[in-house]
Protein backbone atom coordinates (compact mmCIF):
# COMPACT_ATOMS: atom_id res chain seq x y z
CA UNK A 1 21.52 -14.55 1.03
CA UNK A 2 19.34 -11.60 -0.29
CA UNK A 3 16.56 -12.97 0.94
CA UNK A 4 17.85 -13.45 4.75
CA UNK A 5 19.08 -9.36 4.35
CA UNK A 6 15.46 -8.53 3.20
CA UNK A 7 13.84 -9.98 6.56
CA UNK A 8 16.27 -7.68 8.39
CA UNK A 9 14.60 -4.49 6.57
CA UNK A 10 12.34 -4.32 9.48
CA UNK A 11 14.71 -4.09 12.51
CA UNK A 12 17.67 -2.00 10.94
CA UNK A 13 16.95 2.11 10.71
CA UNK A 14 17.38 2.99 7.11
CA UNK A 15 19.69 6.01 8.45
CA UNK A 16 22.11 3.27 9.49
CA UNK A 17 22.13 0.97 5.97
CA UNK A 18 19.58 2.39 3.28
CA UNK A 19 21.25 -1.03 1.45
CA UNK A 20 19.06 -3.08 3.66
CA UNK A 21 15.64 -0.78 3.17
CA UNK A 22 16.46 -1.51 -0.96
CA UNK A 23 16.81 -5.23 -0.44
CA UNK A 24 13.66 -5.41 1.98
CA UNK A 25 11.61 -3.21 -0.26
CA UNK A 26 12.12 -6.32 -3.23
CA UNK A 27 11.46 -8.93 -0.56
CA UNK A 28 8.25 -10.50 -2.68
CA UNK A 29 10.77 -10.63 -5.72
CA UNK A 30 12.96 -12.39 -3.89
CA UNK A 31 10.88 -15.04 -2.64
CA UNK A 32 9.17 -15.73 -5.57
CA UNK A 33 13.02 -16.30 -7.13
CA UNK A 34 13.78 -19.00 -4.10
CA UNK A 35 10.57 -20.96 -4.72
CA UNK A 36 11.69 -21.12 -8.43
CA UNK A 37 15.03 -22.37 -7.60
CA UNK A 38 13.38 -24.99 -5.20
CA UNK A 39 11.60 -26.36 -8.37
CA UNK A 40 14.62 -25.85 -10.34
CA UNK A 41 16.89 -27.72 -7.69
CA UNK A 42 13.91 -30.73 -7.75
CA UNK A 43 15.11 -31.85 -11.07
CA UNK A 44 18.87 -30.99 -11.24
CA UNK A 45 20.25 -31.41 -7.80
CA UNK A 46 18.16 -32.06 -5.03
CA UNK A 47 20.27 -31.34 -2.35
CA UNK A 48 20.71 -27.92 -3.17
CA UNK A 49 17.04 -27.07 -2.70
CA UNK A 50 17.19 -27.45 0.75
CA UNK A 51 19.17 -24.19 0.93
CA UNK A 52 16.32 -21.86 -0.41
CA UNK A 53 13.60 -23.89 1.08
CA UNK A 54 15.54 -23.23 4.32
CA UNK A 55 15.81 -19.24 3.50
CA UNK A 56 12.36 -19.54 2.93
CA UNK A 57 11.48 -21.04 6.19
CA UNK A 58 13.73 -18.22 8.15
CA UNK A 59 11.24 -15.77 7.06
CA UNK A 60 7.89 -17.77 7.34
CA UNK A 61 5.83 -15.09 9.37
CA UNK A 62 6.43 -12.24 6.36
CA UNK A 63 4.56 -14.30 4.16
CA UNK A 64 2.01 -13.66 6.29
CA UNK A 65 1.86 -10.24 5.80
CA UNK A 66 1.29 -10.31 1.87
CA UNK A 67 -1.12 -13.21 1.60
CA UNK A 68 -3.37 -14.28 3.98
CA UNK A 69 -6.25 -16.76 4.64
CA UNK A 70 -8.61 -16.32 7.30
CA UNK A 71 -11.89 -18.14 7.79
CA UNK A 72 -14.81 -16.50 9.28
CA UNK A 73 -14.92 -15.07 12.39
CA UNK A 74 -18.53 -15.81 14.25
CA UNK A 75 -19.13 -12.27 15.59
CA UNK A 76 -21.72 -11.70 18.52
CA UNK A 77 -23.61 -8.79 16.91
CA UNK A 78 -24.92 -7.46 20.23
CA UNK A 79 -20.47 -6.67 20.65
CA UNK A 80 -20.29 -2.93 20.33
CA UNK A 81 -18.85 -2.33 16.56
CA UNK A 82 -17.00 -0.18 14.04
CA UNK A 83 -16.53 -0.05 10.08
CA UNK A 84 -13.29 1.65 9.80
CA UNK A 85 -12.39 2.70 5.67
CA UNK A 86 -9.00 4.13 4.72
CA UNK A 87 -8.52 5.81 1.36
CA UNK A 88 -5.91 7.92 -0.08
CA UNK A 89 -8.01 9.42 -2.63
CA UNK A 90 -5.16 11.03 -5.07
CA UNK A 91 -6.78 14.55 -4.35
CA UNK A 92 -10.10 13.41 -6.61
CA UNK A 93 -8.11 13.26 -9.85
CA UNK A 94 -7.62 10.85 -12.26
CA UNK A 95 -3.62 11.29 -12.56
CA UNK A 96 -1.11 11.37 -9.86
CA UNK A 97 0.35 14.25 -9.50
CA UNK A 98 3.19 16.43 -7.33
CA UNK A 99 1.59 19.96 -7.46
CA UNK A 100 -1.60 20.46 -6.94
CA UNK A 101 -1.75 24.41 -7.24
CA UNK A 102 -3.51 24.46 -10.16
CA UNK A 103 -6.70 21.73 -10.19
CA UNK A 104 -10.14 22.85 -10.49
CA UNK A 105 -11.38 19.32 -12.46
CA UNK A 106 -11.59 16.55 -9.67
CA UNK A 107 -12.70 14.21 -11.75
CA UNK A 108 -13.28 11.24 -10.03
CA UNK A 109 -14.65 13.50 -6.79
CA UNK A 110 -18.11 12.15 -7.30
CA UNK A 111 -17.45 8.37 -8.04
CA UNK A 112 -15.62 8.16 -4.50
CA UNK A 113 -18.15 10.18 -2.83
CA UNK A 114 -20.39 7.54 -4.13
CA UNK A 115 -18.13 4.35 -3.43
CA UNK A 116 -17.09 5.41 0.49
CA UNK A 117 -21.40 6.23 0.50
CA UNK A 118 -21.85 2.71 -0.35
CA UNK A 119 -19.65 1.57 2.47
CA UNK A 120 -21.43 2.86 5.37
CA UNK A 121 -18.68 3.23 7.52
CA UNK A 122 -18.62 4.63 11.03
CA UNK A 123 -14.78 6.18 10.95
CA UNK A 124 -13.41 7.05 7.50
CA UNK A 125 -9.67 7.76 7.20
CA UNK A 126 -8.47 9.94 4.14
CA UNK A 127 -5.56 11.04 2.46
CA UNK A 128 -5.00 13.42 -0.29
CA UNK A 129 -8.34 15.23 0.68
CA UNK A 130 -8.43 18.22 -1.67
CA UNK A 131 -10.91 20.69 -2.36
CA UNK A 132 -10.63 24.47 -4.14
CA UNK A 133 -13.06 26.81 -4.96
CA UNK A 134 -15.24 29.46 -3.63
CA UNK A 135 -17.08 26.73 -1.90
CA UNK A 136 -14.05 24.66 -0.80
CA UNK A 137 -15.10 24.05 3.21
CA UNK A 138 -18.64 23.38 2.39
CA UNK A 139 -16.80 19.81 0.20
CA UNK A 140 -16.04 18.27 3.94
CA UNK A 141 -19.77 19.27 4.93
CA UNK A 142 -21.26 17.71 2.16
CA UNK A 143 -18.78 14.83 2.58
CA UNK A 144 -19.99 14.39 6.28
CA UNK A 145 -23.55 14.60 5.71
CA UNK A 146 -23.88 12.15 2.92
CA UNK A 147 -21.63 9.39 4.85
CA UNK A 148 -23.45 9.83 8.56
CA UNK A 149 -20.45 11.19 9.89
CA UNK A 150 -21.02 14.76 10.52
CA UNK A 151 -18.14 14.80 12.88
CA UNK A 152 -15.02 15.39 11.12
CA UNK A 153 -11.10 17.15 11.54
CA UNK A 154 -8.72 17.84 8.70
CA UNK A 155 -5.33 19.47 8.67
CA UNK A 156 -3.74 21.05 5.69
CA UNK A 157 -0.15 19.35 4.84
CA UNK A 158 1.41 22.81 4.44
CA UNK A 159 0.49 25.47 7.14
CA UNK A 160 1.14 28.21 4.10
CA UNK A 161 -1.84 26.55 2.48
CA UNK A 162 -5.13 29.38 2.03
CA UNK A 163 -8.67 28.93 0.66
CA UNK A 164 -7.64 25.69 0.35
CA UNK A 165 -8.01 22.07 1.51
CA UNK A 166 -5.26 19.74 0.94
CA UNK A 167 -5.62 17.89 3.79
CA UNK A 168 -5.61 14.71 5.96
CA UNK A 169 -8.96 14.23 7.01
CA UNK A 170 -11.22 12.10 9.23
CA UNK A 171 -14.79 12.00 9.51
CA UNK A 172 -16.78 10.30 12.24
CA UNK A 173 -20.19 9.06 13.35
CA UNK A 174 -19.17 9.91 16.92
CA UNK A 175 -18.14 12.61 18.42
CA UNK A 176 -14.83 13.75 18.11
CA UNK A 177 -14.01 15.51 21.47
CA UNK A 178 -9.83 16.27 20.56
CA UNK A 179 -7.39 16.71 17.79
CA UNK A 180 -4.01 17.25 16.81
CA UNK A 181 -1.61 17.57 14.12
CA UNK A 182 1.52 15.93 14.04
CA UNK A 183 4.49 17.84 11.77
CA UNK A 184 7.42 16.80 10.00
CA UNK A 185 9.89 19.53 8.68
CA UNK A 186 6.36 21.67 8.65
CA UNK A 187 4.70 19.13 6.69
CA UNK A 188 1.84 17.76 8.52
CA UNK A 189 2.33 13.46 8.43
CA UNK A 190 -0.57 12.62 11.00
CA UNK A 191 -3.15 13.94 12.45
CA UNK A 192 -5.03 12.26 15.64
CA UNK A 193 -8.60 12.26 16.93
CA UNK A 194 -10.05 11.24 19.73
CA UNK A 195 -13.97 9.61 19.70
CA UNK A 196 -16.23 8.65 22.03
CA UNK A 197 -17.55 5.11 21.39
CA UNK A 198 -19.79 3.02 23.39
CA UNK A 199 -19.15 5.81 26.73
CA UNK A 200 -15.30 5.40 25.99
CA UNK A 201 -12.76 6.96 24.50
CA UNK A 202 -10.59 5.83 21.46
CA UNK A 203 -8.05 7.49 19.42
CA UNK A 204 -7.84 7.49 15.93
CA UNK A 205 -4.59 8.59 14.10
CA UNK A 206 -4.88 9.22 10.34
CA UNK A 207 -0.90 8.74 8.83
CA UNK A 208 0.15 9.92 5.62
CA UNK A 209 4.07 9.07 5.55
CA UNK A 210 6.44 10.47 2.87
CA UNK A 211 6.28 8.97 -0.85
CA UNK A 212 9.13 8.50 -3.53
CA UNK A 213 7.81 11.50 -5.32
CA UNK A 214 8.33 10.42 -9.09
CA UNK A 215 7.82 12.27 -11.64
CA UNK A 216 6.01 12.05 -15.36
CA UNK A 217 10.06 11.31 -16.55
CA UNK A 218 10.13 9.21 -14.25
CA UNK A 219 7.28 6.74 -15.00
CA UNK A 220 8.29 7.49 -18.43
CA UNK A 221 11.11 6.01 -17.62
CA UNK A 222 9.46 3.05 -16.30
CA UNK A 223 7.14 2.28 -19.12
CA UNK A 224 10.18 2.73 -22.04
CA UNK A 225 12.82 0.70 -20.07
CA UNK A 226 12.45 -1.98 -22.62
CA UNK A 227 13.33 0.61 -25.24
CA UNK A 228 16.79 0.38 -27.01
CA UNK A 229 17.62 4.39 -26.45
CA UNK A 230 17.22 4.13 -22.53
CA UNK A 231 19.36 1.15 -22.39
CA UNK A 232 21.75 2.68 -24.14
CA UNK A 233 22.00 6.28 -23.29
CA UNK A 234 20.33 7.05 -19.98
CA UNK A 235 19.91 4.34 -18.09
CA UNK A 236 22.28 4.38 -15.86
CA UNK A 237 21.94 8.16 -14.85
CA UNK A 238 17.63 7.83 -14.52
CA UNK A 239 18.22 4.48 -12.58
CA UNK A 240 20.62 6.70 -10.12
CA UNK A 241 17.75 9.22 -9.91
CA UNK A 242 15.24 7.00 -8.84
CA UNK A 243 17.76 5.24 -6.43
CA UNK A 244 17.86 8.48 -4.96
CA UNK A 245 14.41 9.16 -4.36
CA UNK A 246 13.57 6.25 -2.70
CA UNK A 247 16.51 6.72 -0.32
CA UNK A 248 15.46 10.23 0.93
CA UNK A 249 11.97 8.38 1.50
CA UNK A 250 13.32 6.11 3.40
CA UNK A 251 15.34 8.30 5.59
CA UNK A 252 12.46 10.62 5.86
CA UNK A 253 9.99 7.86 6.57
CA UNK A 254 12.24 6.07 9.03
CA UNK A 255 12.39 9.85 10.91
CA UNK A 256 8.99 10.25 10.30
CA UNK A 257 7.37 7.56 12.15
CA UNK A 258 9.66 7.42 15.21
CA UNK A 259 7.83 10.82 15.80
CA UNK A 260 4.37 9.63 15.60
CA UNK A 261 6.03 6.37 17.54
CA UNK A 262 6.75 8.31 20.87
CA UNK A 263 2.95 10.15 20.22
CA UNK A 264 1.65 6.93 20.08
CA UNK A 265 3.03 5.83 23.59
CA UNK A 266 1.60 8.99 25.13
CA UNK A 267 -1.95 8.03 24.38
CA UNK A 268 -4.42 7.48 27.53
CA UNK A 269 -6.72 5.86 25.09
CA UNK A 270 -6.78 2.65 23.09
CA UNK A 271 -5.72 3.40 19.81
CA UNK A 272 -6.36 2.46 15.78
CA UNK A 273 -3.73 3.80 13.20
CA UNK A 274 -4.78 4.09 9.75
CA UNK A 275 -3.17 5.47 6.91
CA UNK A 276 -0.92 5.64 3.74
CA UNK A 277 2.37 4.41 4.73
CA UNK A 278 4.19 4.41 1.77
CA UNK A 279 6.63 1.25 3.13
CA UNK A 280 5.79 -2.41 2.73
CA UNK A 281 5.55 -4.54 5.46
CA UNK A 282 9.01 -5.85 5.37
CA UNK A 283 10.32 -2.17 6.43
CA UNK A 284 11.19 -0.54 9.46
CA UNK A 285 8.47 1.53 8.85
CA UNK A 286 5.65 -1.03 9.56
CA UNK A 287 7.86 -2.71 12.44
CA UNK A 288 8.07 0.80 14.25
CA UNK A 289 4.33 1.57 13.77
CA UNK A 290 3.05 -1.99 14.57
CA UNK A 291 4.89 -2.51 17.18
CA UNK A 292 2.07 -4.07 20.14
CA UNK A 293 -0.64 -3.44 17.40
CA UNK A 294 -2.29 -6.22 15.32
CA UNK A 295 -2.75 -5.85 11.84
CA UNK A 296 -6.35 -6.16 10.43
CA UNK A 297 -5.05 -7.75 7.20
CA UNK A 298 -3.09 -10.58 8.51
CA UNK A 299 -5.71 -11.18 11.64
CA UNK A 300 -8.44 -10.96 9.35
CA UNK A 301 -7.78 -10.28 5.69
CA UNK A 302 -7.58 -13.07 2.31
CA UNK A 303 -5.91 -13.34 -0.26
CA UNK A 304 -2.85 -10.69 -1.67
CA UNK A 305 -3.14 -7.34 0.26
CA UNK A 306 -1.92 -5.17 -2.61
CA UNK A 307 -3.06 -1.71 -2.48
CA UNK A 308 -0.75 0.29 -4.54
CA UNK A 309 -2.04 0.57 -8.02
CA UNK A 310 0.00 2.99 -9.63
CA UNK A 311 2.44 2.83 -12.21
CA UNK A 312 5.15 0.69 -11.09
CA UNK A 313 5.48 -1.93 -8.99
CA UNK A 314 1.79 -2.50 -8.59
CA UNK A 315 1.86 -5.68 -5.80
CA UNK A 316 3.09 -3.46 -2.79
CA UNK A 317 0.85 -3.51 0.09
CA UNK A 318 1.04 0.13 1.61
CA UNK A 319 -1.85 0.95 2.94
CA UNK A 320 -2.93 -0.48 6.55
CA UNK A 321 -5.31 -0.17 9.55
CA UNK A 322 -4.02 -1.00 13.52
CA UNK A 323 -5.57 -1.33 16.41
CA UNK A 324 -4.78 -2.39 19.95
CA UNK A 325 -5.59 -5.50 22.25
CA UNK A 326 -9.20 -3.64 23.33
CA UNK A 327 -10.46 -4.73 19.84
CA UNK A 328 -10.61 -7.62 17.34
CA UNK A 329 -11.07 -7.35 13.55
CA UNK A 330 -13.10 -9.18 10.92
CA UNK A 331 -14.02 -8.50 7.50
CA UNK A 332 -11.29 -6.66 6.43
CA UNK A 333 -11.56 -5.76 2.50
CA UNK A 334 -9.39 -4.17 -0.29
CA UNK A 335 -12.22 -3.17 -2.18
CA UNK A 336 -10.19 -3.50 -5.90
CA UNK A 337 -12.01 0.13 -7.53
CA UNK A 338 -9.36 2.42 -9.51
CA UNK A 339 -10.28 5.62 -8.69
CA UNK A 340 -7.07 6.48 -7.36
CA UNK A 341 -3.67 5.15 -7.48
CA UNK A 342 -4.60 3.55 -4.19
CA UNK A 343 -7.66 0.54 -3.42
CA UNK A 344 -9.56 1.47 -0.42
CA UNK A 345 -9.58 -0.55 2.66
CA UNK A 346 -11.77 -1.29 5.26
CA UNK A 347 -12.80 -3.96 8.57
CA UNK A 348 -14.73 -4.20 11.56
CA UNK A 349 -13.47 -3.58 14.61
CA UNK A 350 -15.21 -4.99 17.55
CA UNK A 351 -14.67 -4.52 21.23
CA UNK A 352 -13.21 -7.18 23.63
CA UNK A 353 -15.91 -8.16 26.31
């Protein structure tokens, strides 16, 4: 029965059963458990296995959208052609963290410099972009010159933000010839750019949705829930915490992209969404933001599309790229390097002749 409420998840706005976003959000969990009772029904009572196999079936398509197998697309390289990359880039540092008033070590700046260098790719997507100093606008300079994509647009999440960068950003081997930010409660969630490619014009929005927000206690309280004193003292009352935060992330999510929804349906240009989503893709989240796109993981992607890295549940997929009918995607790639709490990812995109 879980398992039928989880494939819901994607049709039912959190603000009207954040019960439903919970259950979709352990959707793998649950599938995994109705496989294992298919096995387990094999050798006590047959019949009965028919039941999860049938749940199972119900939901077939969401598979789809955590594993995939794709063979190779043949590609006529004289088709007009983009590498996309999308990377939240946990402001350079080697620790996740909430505030980042204080950080003058970005410690993994130069490996990722060096990684997204290696990708050559023509449109490159990030979140988290952070940079402080005396010398902290000359970072997206340097960044654009050593990737060939001197073109570039960032927008600080916090307008209050000065002699500062902590930013969504996008940098481009084309030009850019328009921008925008898109707010939430003055928090900037998106920001949109339009390129000229190949004597048209495409637009390129860059999403970074809300996150749970936990704290060191709480992935303390993750990595000690084994222990004896948290099961019996404050289990309950962290658990409730927690509970908490990822229900105000999904109400602010859910609120969140129906904004960037109706900016979507304005554009005069074919469009690619990239981004940090923070949802899975059994959430109203991904339904809302998908919706007439294609996603380049299940048209073109192998294997599990994990991206989430961090300290709990590790085998979320939240990080996507989406694109309209005017293009078709190969190659896409969650390149598995842990400089971040997130993996980078990254396709082609070719036009339709």
């Amino acid at each position: 029965m879980l398992l039928l409420i989880s494939y819901t998840a994607s049709y039912i706005n959190p603000e009207r059963s954040s019960i439903v976003a919970f259950i979709g959000l352990i959707y793998p969990f649950l599938f995994l458990l109705n496989v294992f009772f298919i096995f387990l029904w094999l050798f006590i009572k047959k019949r009965y296995l028919f039941i999860s196999l049938i749940a199972i079936l119900i939901g077939w398509n969401h598979i789809g959208r955590f594993i995939q197998y794709n063979s190779e697309k043949n590609i006529n390289n004289t088709q007009p052609k983009l590498k996309i990359l999308s990377y939240n880039v946990q402001n350079f540092v080697k620790q996740n963290i909430t505030n980042t008033t204080h950080i003058k070590d970005f410690q993994n700046r130069n490996k990722i410099f060096d990684f997204i260098k290696n990708q050559s790719a023509d449109i490159i997507c990030i979140q988290e972009f952070l940079s402080d100093g005396e010398r902290y606008l000359y970072l997206l300079e340097d960044f654009g010159n050593q990737n060939n994509t001197p073109y570039h647009y960032y927008s600080n999440y916090y307008l209050l933000k000065k002699n500062k960068i902590d930013a969504i950003a996008t940098f481009s081997k084309y030009p850019i010839i328009n921008n925008e930010t898109i707010r939430y409660e003055k928090k900037n969630i998106c920001i949109y750019s339009d390129i000229i490619f190949n004597n048209d014009t495409i637009r390129v929005y860059n999403v970074h949705l809300a996150s749970i927000r936990l704290g060191h206690d709480d992935y303390s309280f993750f990595s000690d829930l084994t222990s004896q004193q948290n099961q019996n003292t404050d289990l309950k009352k962290k658990s409730k915490k927690i509970l908490s935060k990822l229900k105000v992330a999904f109400l602010k999510r859910a609120q969140q992209v129906e904004i960037i929804s109706e900016q979507i349906k304005k554009s005069p240009f074919p469009v690619i969404i990239c981004g940090d989503f923070n949802d899975t893709p059994t959430s109203f989240t991904y339904h809302v933001l998908s919706k007439n796109l294609k996603d380049t993981f299940v048209e073109s992607g192998n294997g599990f599309g994990n991206t989430y890295i961090g300290k709990i549940l590790p085998s979320f997929r939240i990080d996507y790229i989406f694109y309209d009918d005017k293009f078709d995607s190969y190659d896409f790639k969650i390149s598995k390097v842990k400089f971040s709490d997130h993996y980078p990812i990254s396709c082609y995109l070719v036009i339709n002749q």
